[in-house]
C-alpha atoms as a PDB file:
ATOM      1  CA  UNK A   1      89.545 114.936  20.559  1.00  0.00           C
ATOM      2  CA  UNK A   2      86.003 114.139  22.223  1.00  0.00           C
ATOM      3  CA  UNK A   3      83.386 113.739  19.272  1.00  0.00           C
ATOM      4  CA  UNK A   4      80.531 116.247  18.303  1.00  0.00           C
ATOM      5  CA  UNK A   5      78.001 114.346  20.508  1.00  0.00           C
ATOM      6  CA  UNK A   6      80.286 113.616  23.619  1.00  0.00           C
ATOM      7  CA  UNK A   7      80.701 117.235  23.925  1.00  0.00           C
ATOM      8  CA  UNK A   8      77.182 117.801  23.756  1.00  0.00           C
ATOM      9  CA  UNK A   9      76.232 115.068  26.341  1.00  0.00           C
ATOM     10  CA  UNK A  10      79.641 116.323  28.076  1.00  0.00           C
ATOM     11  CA  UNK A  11      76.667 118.906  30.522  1.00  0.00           C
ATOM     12  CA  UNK A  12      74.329 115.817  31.357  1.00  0.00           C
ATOM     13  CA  UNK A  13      77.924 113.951  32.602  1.00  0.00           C
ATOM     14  CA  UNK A  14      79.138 116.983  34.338  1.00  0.00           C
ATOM     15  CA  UNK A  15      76.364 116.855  37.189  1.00  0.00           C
ATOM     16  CA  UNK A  16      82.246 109.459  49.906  1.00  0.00           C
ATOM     17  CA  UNK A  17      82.337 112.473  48.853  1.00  0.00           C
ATOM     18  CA  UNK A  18      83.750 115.538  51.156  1.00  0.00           C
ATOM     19  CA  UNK A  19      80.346 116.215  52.358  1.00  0.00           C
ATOM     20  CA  UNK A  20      80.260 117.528  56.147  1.00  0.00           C
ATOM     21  CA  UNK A  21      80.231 114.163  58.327  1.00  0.00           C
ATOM     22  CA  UNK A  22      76.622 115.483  59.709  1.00  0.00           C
ATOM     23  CA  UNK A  23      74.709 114.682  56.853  1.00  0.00           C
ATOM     24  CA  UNK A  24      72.791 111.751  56.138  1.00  0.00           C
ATOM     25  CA  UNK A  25      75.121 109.911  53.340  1.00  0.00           C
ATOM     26  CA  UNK A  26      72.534 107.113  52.895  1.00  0.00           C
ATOM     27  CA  UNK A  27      69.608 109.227  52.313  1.00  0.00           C
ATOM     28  CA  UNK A  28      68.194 107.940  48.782  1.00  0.00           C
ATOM     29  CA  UNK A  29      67.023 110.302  45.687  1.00  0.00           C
ATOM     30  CA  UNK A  30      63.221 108.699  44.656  1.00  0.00           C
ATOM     31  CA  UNK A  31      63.397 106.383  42.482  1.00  0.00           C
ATOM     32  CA  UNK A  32      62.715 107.356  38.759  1.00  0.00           C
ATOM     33  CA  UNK A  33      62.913 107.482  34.809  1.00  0.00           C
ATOM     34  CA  UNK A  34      63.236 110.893  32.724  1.00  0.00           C
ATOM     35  CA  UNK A  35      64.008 112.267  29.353  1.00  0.00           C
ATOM     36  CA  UNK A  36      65.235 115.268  28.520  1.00  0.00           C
ATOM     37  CA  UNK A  37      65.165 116.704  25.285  1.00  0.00           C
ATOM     38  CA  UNK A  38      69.009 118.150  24.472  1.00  0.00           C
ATOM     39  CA  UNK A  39      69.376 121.626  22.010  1.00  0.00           C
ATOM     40  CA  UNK A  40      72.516 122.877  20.151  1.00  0.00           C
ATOM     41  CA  UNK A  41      72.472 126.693  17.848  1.00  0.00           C
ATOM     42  CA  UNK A  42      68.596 126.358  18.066  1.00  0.00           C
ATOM     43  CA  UNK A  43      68.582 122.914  16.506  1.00  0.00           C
ATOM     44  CA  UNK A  44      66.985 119.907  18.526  1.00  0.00           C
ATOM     45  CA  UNK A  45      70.327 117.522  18.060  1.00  0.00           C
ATOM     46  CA  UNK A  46      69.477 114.655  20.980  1.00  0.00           C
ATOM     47  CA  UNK A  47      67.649 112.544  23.720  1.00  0.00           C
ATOM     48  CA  UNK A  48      68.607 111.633  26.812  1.00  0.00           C
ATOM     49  CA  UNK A  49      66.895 109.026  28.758  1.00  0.00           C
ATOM     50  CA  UNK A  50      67.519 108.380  32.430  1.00  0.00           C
ATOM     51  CA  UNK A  51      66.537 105.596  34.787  1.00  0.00           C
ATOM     52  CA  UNK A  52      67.569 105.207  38.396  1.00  0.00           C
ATOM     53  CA  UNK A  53      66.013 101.857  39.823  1.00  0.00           C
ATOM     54  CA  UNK A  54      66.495  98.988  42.820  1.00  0.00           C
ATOM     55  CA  UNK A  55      67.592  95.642  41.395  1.00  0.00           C
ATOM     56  CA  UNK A  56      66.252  92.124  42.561  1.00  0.00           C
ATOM     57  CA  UNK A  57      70.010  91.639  44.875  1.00  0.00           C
ATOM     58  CA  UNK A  58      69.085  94.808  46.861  1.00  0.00           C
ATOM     59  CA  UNK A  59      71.349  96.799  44.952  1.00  0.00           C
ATOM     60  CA  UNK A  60      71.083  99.986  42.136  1.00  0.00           C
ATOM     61  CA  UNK A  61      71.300 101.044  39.168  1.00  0.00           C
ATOM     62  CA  UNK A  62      71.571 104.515  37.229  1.00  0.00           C
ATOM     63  CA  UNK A  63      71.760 104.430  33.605  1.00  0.00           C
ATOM     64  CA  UNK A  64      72.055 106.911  30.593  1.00  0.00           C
ATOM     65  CA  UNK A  65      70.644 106.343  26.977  1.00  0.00           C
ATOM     66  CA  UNK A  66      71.400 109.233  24.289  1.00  0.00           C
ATOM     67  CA  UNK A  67      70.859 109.207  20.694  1.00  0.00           C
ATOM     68  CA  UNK A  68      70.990 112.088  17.760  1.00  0.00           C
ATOM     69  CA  UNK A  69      67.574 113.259  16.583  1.00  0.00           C
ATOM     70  CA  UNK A  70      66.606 115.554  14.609  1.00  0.00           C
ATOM     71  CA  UNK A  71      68.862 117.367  12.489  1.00  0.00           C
ATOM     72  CA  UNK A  72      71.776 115.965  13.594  1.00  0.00           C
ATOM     73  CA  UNK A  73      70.697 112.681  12.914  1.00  0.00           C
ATOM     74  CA  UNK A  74      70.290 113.437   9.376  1.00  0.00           C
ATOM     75  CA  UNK A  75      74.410 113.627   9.190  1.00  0.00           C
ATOM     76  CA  UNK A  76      75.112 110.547  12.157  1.00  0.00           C
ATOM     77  CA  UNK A  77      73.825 107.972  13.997  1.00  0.00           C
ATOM     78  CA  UNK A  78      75.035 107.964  17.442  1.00  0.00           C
ATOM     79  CA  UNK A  79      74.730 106.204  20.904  1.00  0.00           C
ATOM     80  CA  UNK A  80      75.924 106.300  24.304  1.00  0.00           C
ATOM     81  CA  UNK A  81      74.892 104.605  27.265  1.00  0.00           C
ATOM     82  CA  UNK A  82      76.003 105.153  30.661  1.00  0.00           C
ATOM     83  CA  UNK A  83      75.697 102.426  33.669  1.00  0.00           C
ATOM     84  CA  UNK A  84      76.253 103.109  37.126  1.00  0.00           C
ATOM     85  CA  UNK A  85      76.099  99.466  39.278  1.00  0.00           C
ATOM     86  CA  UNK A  86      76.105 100.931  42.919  1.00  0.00           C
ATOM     87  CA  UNK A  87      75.271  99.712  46.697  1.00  0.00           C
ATOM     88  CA  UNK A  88      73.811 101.220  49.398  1.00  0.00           C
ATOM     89  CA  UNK A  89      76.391 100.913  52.529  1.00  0.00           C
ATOM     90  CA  UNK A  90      76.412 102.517  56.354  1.00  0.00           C
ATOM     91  CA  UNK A  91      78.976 104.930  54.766  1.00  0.00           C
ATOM     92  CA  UNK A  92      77.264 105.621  51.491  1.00  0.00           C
ATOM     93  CA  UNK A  93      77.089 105.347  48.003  1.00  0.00           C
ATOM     94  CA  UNK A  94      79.751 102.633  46.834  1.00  0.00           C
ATOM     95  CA  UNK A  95      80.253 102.327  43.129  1.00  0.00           C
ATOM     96  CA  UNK A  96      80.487  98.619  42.312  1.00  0.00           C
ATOM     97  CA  UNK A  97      80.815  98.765  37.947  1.00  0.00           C
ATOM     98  CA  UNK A  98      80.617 102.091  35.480  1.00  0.00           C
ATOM     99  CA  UNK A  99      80.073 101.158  31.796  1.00  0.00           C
ATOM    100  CA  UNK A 100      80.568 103.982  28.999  1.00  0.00           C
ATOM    101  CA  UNK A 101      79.958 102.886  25.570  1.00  0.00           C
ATOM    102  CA  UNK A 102      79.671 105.148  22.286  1.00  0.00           C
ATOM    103  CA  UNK A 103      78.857 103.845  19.006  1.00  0.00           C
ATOM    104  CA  UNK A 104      78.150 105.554  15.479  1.00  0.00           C
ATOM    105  CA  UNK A 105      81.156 107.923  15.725  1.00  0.00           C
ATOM    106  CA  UNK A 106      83.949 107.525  13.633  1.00  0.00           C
ATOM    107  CA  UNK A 107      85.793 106.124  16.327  1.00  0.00           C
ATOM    108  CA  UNK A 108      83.771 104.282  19.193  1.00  0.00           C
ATOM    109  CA  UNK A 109      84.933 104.298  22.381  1.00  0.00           C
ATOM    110  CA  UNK A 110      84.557 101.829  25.412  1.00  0.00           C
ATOM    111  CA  UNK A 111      85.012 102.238  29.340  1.00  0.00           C
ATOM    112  CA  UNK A 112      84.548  99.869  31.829  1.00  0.00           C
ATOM    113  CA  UNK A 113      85.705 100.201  35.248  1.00  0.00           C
ATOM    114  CA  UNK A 114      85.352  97.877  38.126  1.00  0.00           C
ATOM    115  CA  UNK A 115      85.801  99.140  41.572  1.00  0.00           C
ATOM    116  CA  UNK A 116      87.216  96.222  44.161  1.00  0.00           C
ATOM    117  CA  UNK A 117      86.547  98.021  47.817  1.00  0.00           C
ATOM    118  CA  UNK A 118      88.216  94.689  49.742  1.00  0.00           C
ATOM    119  CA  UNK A 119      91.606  95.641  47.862  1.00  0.00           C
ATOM    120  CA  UNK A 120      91.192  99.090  47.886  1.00  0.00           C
ATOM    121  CA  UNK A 121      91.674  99.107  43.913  1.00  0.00           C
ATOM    122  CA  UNK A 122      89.703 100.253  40.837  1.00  0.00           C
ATOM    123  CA  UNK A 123      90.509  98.721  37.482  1.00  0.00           C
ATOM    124  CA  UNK A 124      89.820 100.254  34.583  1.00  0.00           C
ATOM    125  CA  UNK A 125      89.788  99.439  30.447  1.00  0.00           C
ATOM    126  CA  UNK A 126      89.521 101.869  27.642  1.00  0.00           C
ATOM    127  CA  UNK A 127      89.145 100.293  24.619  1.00  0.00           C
ATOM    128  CA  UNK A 128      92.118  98.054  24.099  1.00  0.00           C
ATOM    129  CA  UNK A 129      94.348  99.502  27.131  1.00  0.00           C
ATOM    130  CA  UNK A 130      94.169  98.357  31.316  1.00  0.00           C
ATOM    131  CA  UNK A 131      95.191 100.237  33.673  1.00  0.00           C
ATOM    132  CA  UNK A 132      94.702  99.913  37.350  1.00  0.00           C
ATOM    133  CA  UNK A 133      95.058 102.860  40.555  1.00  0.00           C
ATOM    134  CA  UNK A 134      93.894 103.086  44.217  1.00  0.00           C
ATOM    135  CA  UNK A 135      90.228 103.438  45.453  1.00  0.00           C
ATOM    136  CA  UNK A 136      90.379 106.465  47.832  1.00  0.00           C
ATOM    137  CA  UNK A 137      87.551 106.366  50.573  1.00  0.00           C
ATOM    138  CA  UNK A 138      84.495 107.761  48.993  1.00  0.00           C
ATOM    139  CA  UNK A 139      85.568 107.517  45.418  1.00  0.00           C
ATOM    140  CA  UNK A 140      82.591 107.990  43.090  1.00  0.00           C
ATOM    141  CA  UNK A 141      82.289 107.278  39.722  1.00  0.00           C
ATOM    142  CA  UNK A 142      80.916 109.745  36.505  1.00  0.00           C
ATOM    143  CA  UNK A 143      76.994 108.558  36.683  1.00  0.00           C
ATOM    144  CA  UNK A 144      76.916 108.036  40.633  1.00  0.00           C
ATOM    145  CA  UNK A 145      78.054 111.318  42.112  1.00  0.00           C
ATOM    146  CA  UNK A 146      74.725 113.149  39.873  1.00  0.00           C
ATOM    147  CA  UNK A 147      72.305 110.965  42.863  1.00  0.00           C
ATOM    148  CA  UNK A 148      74.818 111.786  45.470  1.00  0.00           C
ATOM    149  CA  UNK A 149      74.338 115.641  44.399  1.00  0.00           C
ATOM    150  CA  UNK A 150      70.378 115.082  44.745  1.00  0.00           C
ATOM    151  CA  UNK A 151      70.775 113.910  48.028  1.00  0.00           C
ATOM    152  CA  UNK A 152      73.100 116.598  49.322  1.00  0.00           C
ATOM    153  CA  UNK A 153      71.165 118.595  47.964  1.00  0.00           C
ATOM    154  CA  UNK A 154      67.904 117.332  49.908  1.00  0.00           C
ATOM    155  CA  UNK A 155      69.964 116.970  52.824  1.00  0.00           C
ATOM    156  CA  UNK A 156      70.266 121.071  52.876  1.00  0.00           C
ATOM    157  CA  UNK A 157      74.280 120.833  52.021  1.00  0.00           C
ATOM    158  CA  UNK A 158      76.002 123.901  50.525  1.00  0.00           C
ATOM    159  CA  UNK A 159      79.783 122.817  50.125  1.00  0.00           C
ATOM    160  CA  UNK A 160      79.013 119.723  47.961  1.00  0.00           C
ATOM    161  CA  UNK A 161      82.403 118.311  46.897  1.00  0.00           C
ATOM    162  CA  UNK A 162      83.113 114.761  45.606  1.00  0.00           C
ATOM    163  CA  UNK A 163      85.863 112.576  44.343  1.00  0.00           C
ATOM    164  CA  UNK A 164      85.230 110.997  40.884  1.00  0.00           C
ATOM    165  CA  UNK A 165      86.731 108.689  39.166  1.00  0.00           C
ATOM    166  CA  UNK A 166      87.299 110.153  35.507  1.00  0.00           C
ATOM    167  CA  UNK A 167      89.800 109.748  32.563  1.00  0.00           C
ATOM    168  CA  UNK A 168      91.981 107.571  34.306  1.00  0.00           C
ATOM    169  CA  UNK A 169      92.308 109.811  37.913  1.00  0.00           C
ATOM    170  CA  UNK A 170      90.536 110.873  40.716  1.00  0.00           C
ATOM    171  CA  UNK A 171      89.627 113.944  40.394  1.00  0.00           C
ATOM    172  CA  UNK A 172      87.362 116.712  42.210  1.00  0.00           C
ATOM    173  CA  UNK A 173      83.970 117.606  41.166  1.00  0.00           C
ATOM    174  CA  UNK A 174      82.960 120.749  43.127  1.00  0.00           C
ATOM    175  CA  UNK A 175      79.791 122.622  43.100  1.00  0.00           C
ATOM    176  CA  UNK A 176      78.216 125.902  44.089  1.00  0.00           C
ATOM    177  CA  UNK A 177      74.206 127.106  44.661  1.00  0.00           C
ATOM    178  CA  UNK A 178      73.546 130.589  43.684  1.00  0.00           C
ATOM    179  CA  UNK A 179      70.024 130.966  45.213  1.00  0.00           C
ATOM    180  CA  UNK A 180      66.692 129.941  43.498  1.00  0.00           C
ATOM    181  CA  UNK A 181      64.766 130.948  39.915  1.00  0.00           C
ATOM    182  CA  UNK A 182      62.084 130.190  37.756  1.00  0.00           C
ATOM    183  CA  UNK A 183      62.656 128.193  35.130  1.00  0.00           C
ATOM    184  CA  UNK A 184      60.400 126.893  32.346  1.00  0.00           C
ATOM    185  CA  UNK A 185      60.707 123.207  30.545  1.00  0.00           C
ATOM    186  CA  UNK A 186      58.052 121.646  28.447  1.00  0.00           C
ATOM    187  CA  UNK A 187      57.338 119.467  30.961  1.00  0.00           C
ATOM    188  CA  UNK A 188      56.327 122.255  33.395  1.00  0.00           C
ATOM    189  CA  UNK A 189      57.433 125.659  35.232  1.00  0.00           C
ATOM    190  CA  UNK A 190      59.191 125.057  38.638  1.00  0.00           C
ATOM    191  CA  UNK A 191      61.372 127.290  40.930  1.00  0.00           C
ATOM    192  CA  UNK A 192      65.012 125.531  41.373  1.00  0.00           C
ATOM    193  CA  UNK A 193      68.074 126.075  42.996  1.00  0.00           C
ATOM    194  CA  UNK A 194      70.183 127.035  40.787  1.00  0.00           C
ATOM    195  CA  UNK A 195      73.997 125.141  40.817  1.00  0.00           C
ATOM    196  CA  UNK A 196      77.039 125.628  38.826  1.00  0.00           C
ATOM    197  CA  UNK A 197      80.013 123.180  38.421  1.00  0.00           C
ATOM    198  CA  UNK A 198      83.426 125.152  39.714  1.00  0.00           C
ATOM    199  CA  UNK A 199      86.206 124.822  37.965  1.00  0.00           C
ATOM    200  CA  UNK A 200      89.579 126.628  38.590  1.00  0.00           C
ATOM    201  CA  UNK A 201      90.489 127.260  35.213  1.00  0.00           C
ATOM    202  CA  UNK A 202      86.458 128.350  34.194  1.00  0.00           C
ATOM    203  CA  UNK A 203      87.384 127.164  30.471  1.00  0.00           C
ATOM    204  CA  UNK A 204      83.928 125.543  30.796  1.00  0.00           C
ATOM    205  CA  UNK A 205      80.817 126.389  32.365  1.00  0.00           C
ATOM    206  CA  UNK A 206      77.997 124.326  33.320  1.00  0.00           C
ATOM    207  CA  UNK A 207      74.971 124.987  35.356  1.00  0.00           C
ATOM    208  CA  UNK A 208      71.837 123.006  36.469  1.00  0.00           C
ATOM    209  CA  UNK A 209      68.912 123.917  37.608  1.00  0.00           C
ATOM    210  CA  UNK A 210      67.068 121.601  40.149  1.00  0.00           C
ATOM    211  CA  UNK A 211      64.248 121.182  41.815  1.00  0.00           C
ATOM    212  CA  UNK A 212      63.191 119.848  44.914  1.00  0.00           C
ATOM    213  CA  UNK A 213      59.388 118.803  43.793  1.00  0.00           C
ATOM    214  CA  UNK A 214      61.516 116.230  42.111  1.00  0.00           C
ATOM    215  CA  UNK A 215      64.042 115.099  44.148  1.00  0.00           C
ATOM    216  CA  UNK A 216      66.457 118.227  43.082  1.00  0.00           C
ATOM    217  CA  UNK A 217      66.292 116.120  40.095  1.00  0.00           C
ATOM    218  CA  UNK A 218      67.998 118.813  37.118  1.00  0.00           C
ATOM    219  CA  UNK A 219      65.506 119.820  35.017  1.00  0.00           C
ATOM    220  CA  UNK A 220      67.697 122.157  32.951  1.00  0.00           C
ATOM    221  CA  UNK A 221      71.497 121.808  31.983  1.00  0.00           C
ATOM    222  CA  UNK A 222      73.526 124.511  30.022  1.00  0.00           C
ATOM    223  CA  UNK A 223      77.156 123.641  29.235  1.00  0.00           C
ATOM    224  CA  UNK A 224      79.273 125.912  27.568  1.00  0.00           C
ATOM    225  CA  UNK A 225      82.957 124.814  25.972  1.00  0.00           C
ATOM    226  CA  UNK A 226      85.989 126.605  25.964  1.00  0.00           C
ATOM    227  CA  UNK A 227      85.275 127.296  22.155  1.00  0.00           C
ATOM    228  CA  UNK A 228      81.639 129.171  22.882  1.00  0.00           C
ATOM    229  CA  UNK A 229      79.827 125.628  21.989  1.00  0.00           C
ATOM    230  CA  UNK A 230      76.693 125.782  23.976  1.00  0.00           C
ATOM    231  CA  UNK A 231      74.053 123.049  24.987  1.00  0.00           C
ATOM    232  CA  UNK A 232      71.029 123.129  26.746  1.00  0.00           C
ATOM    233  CA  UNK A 233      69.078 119.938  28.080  1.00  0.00           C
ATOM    234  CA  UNK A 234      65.461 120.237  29.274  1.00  0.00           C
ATOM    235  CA  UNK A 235      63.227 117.694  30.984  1.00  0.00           C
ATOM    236  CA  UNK A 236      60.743 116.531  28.748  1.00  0.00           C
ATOM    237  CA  UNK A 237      58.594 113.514  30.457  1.00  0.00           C
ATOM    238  CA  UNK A 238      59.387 112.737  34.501  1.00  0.00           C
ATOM    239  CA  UNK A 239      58.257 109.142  35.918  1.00  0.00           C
ATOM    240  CA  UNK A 240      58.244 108.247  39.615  1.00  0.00           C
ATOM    241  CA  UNK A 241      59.066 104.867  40.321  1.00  0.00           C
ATOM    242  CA  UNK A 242      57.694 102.686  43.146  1.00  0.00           C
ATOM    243  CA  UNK A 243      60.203  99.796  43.990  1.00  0.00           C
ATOM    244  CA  UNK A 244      58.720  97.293  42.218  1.00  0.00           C
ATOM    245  CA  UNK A 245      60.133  99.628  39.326  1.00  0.00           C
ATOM    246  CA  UNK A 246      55.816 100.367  38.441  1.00  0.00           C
ATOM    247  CA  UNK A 247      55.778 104.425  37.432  1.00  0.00           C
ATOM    248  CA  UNK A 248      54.218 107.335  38.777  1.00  0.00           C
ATOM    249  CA  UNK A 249      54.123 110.060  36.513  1.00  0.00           C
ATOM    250  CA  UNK A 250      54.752 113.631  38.726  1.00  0.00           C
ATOM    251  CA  UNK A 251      53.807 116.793  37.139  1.00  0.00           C
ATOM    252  CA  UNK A 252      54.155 119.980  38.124  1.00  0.00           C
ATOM    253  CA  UNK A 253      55.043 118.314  41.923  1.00  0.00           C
ATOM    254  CA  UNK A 254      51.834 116.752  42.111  1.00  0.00           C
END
């Protein structure tokens, strides 16, 4: 059973690929670091710190920090923190490592996944168990495919479609836009295409809002469980990063 906070962070996570072979696949999202602010029943329960930056061997790296605050963090002290290590190729995005660790629960829980693209193979441990399966063409894994989405996004794509690597499978993360809105986040107003993850069984629901002042970065997430649990993550603080990783703070597009 996934704990209290992994279900909350479970609408942040929920964000080649079958995109249309027209589009530009190595078209890169700006650089950047964010934090959004999550909310469960009212209650300010987490933070959520993003940072998407080059690395000194030419290559990338996407990475997730949570922890509880507020009143959650009066009953638990959680952590999770998400890496994506990724390169840039004439085909794509090419996941290279994914790291998923989460502490402070009463059971932690540790992923690591390497993805070999010579032998076609990914590898995978979960705690104490290895498994291994095949790397389909285009594979992405649970961080990654969030940038490719900003970049289909950018690159005017409707049918966005991609092949994760998740729980142990490759599985198919689809996605529809339902037009543009308003939408209002403490760290500004914007109008964003709105998006919604499909599922076939619609048990859960989750739906971003992103805009494309920011790189159709999301600056709102609601997920909603199968048992009526609902989150909402807003964007709190927005940083534009140069490549020499030195910030540029963005506000309101400007």
């Amino acid at each position: 059973m996934k704990t209290f906070l992994t279900r909350l962070l479970s609408g942040l996570s929920l964000m080649l690929a079958m995109a249309p072979g027209w589009a530009d696949t190595t078209a890169l999202p700006p650089l950047f670091e964010a934090e959004y602010t999550l909310y469960s029943k009212g209650f300010k329960v987490a933070t959520i710190k993003r940072l998407f930056k080059q690395q000194a061997n030419g290559q990338y790296l996407y990475e997730s920090y949570s922890e509880t605050k507020g009143v959650l963090a009066l009953f638990r002290d959680d952590e999770v923190i998400e890496r994506s290590h990724w390169r840039l190729t004439d085909s794509g995005y090419e996941p290279l490592e994914y790291v998923y660790q989460h502490t402070g629960s009463k059971k932690n829980r540790n992923v690591h996944i390497n993805f070999d693209w010579a032998d076609n193979e990914v590898r995978m441990r979960v705690d104490n168990d290895n498994w291994e399966m095949a790397l389909e063409p285009g594979t992405l894994d649970k961080m990654l495919y969030q940038l490719a989405m900003m970049r289909d996004l950018g690159n005017g794509i409707s049918d966005i479609r991609y092949r994760v690597a998740d729980g142990g499978k490759i599985k198919s993360y689809n996605f529809e836009i339902f037009g543009r809105e308003p939408v209002e986040t403490p760290y500004g107003n914007f109008e964003a295409l709105k998006v919604e993850r499909f599922r076939d069984d619609r048990e859960r629901e989750t739906l971003l809002w992103c805009v494309e002042k920011l790189g159709y970065l999301p600056v709102k997430i609601v997920h909603i469980e199968p048992d009526g649990l609902k989150t909402t993550a807003v964007l709190e603080s927005y940083n534009r990063l140069d490549s020499d990783d030195s910030a540029v703070r963005i506000k309101n597009g400007q």
